[in-house]
PDB file of N, CA and C in Angstrom:
ATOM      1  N   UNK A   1       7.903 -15.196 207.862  1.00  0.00           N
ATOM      2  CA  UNK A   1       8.130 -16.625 208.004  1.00  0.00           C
ATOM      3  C   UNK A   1       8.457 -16.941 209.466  1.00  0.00           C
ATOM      4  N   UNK A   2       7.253 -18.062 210.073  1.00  0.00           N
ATOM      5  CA  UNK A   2       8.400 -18.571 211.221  1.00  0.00           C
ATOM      6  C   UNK A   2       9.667 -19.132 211.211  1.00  0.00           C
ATOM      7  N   UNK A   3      10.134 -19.027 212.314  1.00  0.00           N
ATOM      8  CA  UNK A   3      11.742 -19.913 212.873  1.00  0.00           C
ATOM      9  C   UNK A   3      11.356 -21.502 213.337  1.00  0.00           C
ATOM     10  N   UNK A   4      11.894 -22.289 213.311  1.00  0.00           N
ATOM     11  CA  UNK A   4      11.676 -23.560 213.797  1.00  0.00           C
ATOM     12  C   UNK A   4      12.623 -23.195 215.244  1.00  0.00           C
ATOM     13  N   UNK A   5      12.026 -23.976 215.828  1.00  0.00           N
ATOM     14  CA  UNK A   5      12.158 -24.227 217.358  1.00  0.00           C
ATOM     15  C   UNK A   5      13.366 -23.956 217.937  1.00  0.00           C
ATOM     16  N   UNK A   6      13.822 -23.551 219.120  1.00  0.00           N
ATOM     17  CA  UNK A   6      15.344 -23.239 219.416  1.00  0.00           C
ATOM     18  C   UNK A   6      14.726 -24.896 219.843  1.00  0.00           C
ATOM     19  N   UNK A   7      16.482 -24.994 220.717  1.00  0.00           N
ATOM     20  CA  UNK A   7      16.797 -26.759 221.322  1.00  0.00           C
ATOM     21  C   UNK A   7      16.013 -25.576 223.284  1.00  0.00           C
ATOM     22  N   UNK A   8      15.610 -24.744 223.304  1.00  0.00           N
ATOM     23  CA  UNK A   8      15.198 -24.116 224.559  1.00  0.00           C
ATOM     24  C   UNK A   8      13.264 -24.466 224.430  1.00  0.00           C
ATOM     25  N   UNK A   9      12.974 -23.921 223.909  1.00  0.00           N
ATOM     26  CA  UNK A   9      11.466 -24.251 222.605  1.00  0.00           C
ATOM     27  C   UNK A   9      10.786 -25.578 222.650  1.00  0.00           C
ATOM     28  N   UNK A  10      12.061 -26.134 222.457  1.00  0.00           N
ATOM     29  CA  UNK A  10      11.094 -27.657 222.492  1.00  0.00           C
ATOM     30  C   UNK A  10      11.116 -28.312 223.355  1.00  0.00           C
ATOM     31  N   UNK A  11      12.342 -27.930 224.347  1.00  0.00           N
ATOM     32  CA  UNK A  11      11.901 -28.730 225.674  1.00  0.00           C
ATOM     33  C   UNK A  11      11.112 -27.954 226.145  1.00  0.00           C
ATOM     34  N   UNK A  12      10.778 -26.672 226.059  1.00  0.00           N
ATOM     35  CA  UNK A  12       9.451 -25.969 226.934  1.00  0.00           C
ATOM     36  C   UNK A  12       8.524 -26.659 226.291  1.00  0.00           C
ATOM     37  N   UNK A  13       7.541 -26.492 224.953  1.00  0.00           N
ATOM     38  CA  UNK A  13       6.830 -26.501 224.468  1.00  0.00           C
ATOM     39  C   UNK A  13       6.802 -28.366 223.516  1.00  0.00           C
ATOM     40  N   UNK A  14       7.689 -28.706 223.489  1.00  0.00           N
ATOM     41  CA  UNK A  14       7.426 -30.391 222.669  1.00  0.00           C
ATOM     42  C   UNK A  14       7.205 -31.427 224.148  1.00  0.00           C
ATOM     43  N   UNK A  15       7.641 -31.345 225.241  1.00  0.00           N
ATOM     44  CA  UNK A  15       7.695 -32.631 226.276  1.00  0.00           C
ATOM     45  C   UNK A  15       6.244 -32.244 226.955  1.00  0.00           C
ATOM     46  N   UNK A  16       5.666 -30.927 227.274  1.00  0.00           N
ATOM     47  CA  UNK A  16       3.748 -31.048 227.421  1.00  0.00           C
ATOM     48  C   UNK A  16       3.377 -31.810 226.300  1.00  0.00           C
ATOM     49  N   UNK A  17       3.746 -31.117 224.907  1.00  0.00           N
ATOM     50  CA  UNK A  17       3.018 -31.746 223.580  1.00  0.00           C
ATOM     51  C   UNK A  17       2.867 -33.731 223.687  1.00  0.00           C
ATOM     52  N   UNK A  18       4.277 -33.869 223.682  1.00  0.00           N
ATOM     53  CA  UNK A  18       4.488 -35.455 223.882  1.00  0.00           C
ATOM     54  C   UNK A  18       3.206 -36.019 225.469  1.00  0.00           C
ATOM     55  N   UNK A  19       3.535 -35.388 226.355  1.00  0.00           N
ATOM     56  CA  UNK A  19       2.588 -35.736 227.525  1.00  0.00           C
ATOM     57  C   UNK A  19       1.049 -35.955 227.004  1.00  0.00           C
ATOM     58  N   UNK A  20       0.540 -34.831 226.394  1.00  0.00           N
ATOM     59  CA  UNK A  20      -0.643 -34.816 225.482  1.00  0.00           C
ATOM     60  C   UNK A  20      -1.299 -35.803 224.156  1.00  0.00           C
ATOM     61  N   UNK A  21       0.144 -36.275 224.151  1.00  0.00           N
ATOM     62  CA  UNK A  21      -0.104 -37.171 222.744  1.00  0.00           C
ATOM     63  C   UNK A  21       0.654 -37.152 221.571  1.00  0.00           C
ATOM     64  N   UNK A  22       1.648 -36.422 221.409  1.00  0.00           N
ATOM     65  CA  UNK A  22       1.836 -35.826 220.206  1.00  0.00           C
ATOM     66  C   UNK A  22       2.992 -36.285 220.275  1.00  0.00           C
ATOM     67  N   UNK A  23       3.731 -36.876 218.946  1.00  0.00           N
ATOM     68  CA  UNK A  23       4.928 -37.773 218.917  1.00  0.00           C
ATOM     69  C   UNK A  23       5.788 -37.351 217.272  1.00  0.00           C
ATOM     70  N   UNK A  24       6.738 -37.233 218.240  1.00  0.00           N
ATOM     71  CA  UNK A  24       8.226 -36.332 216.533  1.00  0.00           C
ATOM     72  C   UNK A  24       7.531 -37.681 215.275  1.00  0.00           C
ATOM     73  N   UNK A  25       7.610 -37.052 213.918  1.00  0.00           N
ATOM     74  CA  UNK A  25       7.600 -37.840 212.893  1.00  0.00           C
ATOM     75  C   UNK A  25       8.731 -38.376 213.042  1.00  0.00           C
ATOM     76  N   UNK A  26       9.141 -39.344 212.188  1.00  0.00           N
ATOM     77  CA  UNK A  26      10.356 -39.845 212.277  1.00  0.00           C
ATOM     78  C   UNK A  26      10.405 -39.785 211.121  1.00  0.00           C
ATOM     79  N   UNK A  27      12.236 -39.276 210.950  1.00  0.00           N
ATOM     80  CA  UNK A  27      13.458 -38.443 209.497  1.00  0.00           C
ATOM     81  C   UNK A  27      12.592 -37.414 209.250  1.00  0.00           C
ATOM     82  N   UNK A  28      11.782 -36.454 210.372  1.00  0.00           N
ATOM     83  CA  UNK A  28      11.232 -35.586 209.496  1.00  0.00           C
ATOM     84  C   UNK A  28      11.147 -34.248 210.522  1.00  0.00           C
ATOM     85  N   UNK A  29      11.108 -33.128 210.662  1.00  0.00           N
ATOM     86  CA  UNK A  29      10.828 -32.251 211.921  1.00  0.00           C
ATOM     87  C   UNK A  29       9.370 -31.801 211.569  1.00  0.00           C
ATOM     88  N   UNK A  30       8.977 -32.826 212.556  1.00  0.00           N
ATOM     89  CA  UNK A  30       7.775 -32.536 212.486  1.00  0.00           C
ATOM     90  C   UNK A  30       6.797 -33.729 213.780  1.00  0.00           C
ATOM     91  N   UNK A  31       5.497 -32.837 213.911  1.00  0.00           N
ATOM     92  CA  UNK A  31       4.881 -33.805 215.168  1.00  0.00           C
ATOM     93  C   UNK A  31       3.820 -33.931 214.825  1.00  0.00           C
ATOM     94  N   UNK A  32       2.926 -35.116 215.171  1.00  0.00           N
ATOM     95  CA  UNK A  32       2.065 -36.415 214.804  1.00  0.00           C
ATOM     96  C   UNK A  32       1.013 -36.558 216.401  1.00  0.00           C
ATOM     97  N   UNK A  33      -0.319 -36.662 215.934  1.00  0.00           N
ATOM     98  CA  UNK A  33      -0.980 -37.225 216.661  1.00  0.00           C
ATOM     99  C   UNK A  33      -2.163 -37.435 216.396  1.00  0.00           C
ATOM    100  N   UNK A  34      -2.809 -38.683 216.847  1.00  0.00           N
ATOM    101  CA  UNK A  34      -3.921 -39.594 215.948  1.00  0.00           C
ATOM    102  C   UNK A  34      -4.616 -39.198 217.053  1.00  0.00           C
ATOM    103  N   UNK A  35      -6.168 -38.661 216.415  1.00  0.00           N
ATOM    104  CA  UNK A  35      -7.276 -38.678 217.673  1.00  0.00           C
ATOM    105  C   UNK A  35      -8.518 -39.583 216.918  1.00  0.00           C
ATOM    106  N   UNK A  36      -9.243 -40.037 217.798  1.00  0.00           N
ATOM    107  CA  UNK A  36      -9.993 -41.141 217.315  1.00  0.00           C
ATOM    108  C   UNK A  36     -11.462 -41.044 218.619  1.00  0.00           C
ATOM    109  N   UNK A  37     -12.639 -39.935 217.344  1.00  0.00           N
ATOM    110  CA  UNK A  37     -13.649 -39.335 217.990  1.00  0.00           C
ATOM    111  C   UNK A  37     -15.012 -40.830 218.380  1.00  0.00           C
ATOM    112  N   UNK A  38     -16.141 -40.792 218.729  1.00  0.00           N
ATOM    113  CA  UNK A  38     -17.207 -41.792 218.838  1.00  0.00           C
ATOM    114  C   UNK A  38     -17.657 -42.066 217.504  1.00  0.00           C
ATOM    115  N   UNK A  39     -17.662 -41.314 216.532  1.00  0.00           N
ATOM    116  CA  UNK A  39     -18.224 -41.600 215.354  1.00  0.00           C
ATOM    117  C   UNK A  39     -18.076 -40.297 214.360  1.00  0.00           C
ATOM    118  N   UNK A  40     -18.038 -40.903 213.137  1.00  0.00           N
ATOM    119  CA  UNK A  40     -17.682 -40.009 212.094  1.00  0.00           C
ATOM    120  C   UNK A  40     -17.745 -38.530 211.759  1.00  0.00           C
ATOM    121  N   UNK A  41     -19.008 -38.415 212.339  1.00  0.00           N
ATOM    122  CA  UNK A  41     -19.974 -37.378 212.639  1.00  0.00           C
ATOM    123  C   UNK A  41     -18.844 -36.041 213.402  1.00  0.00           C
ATOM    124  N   UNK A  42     -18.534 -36.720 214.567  1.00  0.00           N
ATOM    125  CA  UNK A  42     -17.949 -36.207 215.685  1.00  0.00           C
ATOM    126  C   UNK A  42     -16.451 -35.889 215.452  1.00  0.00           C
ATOM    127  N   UNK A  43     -15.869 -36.453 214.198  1.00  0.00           N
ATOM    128  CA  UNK A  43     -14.565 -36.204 213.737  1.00  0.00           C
ATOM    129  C   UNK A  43     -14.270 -35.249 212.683  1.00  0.00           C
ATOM    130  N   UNK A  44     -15.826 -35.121 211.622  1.00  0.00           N
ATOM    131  CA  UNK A  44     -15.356 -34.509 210.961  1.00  0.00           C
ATOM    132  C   UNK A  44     -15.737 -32.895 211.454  1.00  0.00           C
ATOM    133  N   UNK A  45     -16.900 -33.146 212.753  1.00  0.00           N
ATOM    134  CA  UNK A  45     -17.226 -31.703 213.687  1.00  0.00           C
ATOM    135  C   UNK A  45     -16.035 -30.915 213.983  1.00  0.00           C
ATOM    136  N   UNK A  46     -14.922 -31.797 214.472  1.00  0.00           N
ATOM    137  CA  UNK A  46     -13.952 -31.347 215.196  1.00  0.00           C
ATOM    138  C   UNK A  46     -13.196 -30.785 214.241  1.00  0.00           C
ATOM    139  N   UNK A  47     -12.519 -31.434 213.168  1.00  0.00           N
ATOM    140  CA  UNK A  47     -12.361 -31.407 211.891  1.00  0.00           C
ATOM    141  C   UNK A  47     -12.312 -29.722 211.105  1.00  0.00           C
ATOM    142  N   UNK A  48     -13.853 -29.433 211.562  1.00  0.00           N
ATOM    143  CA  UNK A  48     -14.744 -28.215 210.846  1.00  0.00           C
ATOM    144  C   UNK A  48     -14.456 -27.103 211.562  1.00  0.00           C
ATOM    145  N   UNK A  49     -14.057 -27.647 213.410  1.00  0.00           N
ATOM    146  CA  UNK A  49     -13.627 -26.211 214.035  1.00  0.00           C
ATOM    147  C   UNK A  49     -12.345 -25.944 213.936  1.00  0.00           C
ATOM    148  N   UNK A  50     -11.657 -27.144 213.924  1.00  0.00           N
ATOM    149  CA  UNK A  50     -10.081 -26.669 213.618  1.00  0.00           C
ATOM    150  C   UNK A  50      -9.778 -25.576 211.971  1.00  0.00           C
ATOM    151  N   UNK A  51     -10.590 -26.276 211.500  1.00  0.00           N
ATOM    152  CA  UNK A  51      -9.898 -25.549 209.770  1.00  0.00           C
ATOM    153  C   UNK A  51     -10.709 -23.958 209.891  1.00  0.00           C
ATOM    154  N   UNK A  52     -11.404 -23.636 211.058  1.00  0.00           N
ATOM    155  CA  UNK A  52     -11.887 -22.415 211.327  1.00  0.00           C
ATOM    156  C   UNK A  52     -10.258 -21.167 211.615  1.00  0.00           C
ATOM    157  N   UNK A  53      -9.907 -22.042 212.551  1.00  0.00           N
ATOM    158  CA  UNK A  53      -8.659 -21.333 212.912  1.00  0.00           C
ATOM    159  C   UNK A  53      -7.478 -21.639 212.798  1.00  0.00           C
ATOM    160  N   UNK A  54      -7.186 -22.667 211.518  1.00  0.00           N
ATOM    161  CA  UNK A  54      -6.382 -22.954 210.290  1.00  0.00           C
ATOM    162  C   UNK A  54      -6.141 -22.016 209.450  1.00  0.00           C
ATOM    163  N   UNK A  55      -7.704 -21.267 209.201  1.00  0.00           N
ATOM    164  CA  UNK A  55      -7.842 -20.276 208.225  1.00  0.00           C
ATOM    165  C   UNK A  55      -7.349 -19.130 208.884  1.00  0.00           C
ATOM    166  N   UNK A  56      -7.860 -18.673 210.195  1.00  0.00           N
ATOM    167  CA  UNK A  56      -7.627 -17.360 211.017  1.00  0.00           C
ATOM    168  C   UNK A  56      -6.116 -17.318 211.016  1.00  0.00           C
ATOM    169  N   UNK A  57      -4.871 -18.290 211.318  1.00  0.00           N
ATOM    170  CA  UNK A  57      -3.837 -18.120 211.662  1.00  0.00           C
ATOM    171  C   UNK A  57      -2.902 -18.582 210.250  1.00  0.00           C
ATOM    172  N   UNK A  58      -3.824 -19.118 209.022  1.00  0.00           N
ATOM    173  CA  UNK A  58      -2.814 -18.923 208.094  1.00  0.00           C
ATOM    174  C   UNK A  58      -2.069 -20.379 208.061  1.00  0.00           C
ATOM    175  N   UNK A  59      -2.236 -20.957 208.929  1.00  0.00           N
ATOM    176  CA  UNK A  59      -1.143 -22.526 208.711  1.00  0.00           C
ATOM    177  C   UNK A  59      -2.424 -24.025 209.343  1.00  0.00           C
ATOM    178  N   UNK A  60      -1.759 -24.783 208.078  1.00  0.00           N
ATOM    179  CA  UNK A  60      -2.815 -25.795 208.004  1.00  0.00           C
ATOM    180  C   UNK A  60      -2.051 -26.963 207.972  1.00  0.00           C
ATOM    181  N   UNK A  61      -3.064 -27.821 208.817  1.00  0.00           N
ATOM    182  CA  UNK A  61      -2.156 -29.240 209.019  1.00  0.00           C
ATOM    183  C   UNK A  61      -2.264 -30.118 207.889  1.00  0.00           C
ATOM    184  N   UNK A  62      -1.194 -31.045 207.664  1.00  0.00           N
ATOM    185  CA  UNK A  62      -1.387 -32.548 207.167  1.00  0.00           C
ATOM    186  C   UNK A  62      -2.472 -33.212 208.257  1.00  0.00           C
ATOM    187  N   UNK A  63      -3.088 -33.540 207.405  1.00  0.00           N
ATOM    188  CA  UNK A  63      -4.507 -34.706 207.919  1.00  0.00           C
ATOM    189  C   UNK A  63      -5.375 -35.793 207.240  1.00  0.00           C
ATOM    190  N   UNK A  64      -5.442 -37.052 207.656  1.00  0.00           N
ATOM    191  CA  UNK A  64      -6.164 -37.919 206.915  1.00  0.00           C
ATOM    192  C   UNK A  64      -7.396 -38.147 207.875  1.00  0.00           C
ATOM    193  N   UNK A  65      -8.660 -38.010 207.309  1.00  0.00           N
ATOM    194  CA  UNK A  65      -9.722 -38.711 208.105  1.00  0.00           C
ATOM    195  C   UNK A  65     -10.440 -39.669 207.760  1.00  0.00           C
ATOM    196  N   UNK A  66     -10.108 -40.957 208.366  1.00  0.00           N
ATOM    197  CA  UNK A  66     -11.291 -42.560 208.357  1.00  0.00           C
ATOM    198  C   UNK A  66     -11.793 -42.578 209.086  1.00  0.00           C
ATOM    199  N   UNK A  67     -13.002 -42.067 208.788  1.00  0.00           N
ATOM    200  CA  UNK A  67     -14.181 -43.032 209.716  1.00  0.00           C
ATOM    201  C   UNK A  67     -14.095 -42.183 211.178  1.00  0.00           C
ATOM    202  N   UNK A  68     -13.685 -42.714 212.047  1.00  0.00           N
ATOM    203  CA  UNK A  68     -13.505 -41.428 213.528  1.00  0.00           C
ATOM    204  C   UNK A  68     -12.314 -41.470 213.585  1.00  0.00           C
ATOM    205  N   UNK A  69     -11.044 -41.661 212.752  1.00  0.00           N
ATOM    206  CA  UNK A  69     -10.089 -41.383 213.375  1.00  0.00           C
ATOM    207  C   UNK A  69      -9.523 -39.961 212.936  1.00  0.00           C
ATOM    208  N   UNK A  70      -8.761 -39.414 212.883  1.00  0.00           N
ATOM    209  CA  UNK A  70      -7.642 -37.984 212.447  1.00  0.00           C
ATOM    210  C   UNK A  70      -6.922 -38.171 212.673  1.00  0.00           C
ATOM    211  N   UNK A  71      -5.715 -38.480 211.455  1.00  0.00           N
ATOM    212  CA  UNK A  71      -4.289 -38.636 211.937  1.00  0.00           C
ATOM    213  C   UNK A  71      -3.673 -37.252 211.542  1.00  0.00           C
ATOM    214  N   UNK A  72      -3.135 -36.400 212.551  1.00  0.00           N
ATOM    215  CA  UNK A  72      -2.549 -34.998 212.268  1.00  0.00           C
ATOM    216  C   UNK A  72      -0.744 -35.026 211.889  1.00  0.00           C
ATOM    217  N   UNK A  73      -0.312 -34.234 211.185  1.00  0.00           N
ATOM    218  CA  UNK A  73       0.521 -33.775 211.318  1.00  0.00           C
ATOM    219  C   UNK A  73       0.561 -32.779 210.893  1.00  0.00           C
ATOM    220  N   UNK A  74       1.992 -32.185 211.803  1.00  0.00           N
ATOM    221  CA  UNK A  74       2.241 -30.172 212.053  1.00  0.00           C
ATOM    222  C   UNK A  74       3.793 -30.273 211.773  1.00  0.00           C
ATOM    223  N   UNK A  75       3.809 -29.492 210.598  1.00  0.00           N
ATOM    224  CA  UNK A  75       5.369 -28.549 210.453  1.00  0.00           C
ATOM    225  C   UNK A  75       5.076 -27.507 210.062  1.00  0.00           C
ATOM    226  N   UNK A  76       5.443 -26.466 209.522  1.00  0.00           N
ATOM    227  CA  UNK A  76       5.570 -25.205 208.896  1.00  0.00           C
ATOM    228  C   UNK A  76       6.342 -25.058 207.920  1.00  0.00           C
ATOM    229  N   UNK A  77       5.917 -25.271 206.777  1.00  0.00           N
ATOM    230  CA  UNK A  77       6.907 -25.918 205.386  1.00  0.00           C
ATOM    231  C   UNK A  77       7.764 -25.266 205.061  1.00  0.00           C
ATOM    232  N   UNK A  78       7.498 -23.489 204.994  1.00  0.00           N
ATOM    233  CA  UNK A  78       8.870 -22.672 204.440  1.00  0.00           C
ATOM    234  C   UNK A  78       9.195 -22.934 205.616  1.00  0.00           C
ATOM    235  N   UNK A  79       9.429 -23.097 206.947  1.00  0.00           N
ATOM    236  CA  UNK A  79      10.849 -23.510 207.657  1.00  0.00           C
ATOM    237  C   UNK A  79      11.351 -24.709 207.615  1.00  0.00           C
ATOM    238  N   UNK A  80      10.402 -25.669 207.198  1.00  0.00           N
ATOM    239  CA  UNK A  80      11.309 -26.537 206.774  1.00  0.00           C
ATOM    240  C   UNK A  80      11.066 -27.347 208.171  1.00  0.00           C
ATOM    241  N   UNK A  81      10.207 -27.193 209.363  1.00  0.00           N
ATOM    242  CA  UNK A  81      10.269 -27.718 210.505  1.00  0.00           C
ATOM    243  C   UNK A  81       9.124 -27.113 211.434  1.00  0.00           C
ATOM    244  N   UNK A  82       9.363 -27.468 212.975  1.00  0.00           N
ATOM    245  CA  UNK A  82       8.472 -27.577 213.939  1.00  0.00           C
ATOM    246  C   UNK A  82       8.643 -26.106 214.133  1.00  0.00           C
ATOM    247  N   UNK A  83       7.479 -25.114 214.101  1.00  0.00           N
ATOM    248  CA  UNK A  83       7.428 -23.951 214.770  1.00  0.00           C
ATOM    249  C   UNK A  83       6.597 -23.398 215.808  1.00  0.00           C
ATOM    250  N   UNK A  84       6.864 -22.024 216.315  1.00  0.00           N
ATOM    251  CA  UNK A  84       5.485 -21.860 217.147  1.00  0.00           C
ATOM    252  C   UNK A  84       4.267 -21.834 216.845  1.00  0.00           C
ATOM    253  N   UNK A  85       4.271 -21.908 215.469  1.00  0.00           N
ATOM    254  CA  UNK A  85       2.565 -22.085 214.881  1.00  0.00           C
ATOM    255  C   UNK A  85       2.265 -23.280 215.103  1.00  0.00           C
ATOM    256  N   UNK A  86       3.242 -23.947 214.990  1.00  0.00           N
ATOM    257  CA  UNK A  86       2.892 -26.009 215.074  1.00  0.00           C
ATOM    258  C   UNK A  86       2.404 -25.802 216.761  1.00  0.00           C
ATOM    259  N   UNK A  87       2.823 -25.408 217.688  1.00  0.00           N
ATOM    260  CA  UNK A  87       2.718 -25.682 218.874  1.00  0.00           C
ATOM    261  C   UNK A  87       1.541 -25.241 219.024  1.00  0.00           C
ATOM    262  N   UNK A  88       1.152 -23.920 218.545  1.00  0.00           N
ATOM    263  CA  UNK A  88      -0.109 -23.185 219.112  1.00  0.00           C
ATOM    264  C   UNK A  88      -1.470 -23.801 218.482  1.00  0.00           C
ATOM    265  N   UNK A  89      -0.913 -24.371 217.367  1.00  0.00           N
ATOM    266  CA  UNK A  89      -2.017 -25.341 216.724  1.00  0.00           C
ATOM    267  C   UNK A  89      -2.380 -26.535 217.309  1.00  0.00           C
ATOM    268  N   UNK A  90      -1.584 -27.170 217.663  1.00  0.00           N
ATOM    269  CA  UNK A  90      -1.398 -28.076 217.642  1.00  0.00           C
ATOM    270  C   UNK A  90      -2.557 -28.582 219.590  1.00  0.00           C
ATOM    271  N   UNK A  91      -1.990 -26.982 220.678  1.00  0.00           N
ATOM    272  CA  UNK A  91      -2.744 -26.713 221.412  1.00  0.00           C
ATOM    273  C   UNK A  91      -3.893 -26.462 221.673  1.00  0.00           C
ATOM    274  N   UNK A  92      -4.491 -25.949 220.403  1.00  0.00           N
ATOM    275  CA  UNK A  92      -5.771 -25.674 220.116  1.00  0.00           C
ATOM    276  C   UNK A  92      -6.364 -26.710 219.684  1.00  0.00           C
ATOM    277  N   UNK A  93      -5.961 -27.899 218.894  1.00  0.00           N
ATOM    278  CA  UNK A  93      -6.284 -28.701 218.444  1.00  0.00           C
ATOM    279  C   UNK A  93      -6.894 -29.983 219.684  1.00  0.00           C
ATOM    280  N   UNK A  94      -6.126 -29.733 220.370  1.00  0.00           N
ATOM    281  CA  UNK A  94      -6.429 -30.668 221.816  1.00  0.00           C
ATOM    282  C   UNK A  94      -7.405 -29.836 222.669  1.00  0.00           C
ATOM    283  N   UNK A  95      -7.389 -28.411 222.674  1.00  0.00           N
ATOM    284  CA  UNK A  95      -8.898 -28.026 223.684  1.00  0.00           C
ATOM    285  C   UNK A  95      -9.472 -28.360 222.698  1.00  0.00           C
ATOM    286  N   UNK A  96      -9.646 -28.214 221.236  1.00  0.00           N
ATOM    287  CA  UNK A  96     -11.127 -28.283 220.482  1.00  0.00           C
ATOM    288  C   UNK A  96     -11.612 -29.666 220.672  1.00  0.00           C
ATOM    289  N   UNK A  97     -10.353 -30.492 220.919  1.00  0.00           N
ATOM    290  CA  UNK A  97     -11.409 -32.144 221.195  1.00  0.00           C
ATOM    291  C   UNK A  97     -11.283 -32.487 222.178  1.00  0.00           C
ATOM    292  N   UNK A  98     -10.804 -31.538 223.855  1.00  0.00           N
ATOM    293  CA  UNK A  98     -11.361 -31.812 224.901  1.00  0.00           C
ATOM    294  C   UNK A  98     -12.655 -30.974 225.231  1.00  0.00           C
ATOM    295  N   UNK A  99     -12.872 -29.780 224.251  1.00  0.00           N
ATOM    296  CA  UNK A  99     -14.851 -29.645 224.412  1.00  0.00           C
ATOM    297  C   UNK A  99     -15.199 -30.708 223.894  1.00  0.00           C
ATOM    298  N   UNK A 100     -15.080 -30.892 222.494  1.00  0.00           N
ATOM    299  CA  UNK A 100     -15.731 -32.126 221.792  1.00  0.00           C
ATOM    300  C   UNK A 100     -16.172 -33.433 222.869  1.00  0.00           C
ATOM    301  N   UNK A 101     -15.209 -33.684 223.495  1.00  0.00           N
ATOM    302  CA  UNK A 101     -15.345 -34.763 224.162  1.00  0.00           C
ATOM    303  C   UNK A 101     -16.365 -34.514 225.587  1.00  0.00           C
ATOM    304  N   UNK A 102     -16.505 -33.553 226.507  1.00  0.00           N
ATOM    305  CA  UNK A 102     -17.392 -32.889 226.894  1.00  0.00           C
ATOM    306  C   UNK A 102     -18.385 -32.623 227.004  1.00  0.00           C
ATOM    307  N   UNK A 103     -18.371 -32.352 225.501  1.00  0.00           N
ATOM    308  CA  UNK A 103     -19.875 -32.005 224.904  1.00  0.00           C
ATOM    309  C   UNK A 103     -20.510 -32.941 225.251  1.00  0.00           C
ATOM    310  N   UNK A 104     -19.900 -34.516 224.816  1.00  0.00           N
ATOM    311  CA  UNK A 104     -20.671 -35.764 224.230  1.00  0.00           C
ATOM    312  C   UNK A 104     -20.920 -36.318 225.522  1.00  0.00           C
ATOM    313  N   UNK A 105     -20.172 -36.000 226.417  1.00  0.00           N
ATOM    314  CA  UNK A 105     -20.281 -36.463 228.244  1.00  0.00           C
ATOM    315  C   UNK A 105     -21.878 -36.125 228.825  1.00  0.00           C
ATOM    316  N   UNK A 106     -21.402 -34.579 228.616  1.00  0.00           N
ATOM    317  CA  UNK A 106     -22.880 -33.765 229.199  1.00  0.00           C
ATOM    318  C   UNK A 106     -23.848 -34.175 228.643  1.00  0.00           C
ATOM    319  N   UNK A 107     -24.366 -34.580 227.450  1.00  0.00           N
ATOM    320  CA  UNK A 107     -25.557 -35.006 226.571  1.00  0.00           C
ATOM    321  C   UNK A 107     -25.791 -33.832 226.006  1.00  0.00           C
ATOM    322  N   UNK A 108     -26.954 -34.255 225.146  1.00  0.00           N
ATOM    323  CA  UNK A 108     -27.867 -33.077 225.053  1.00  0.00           C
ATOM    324  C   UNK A 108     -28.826 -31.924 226.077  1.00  0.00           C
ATOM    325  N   UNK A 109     -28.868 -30.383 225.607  1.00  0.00           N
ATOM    326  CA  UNK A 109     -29.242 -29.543 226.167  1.00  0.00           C
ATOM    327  C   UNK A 109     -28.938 -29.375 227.571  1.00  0.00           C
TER     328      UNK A 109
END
């Protein structure tokens, strides 16, 4: 089982997160962030690579998807809170939709 965060932890690792986007639930330990792709297509792509390495690492987010948006949230339930899996996910989750976003820059081929 992970540990939830020392009060050392989250100022290393939650004030980049917050810089990035990512904002405490509120009454809850836990962190939130809405990404909102060009089109549906492109959300549920992103969507498809994350739950790749959802599966590899064993911990899976809360997520709703409309249309292009993804609203995420990350805790780690047997702790009961924010852990280093939330962070490392949560990191990965932002390169997978700064290629995504990239991708769609460069065009095709």
């Amino acid at each position: 089982m992970a540990d939830k965060l020392t009060p050392e932890e989250r100022r290393e690792h939650l004030i980049p997160l917050a810089e990035a986007g990512w904002e405490a639930v509120p009454d809850r330990d836990a962190i939130r962030k809405i990404y909102i792709f060009p089109n549906f297509i492109e959300a549920w792509g992103w969507m498809s690579r994350v739950a790749i390495w959802c599966e590899k690492w064993n911990h899976h987010p809360e997520w709703l998807n409309v249309y292009q948006t993804v609203d995420v949230t990350l805790a780690t339930h047997d702790a009961n809170g924010v852990t280093n899996l939330d962070v490392k996910l949560a990191k990965k989750m932002d390169t997978l939709a700064e290629v995504s976003t990239r991708d769609l820059a460069s065009g095709p081929g």
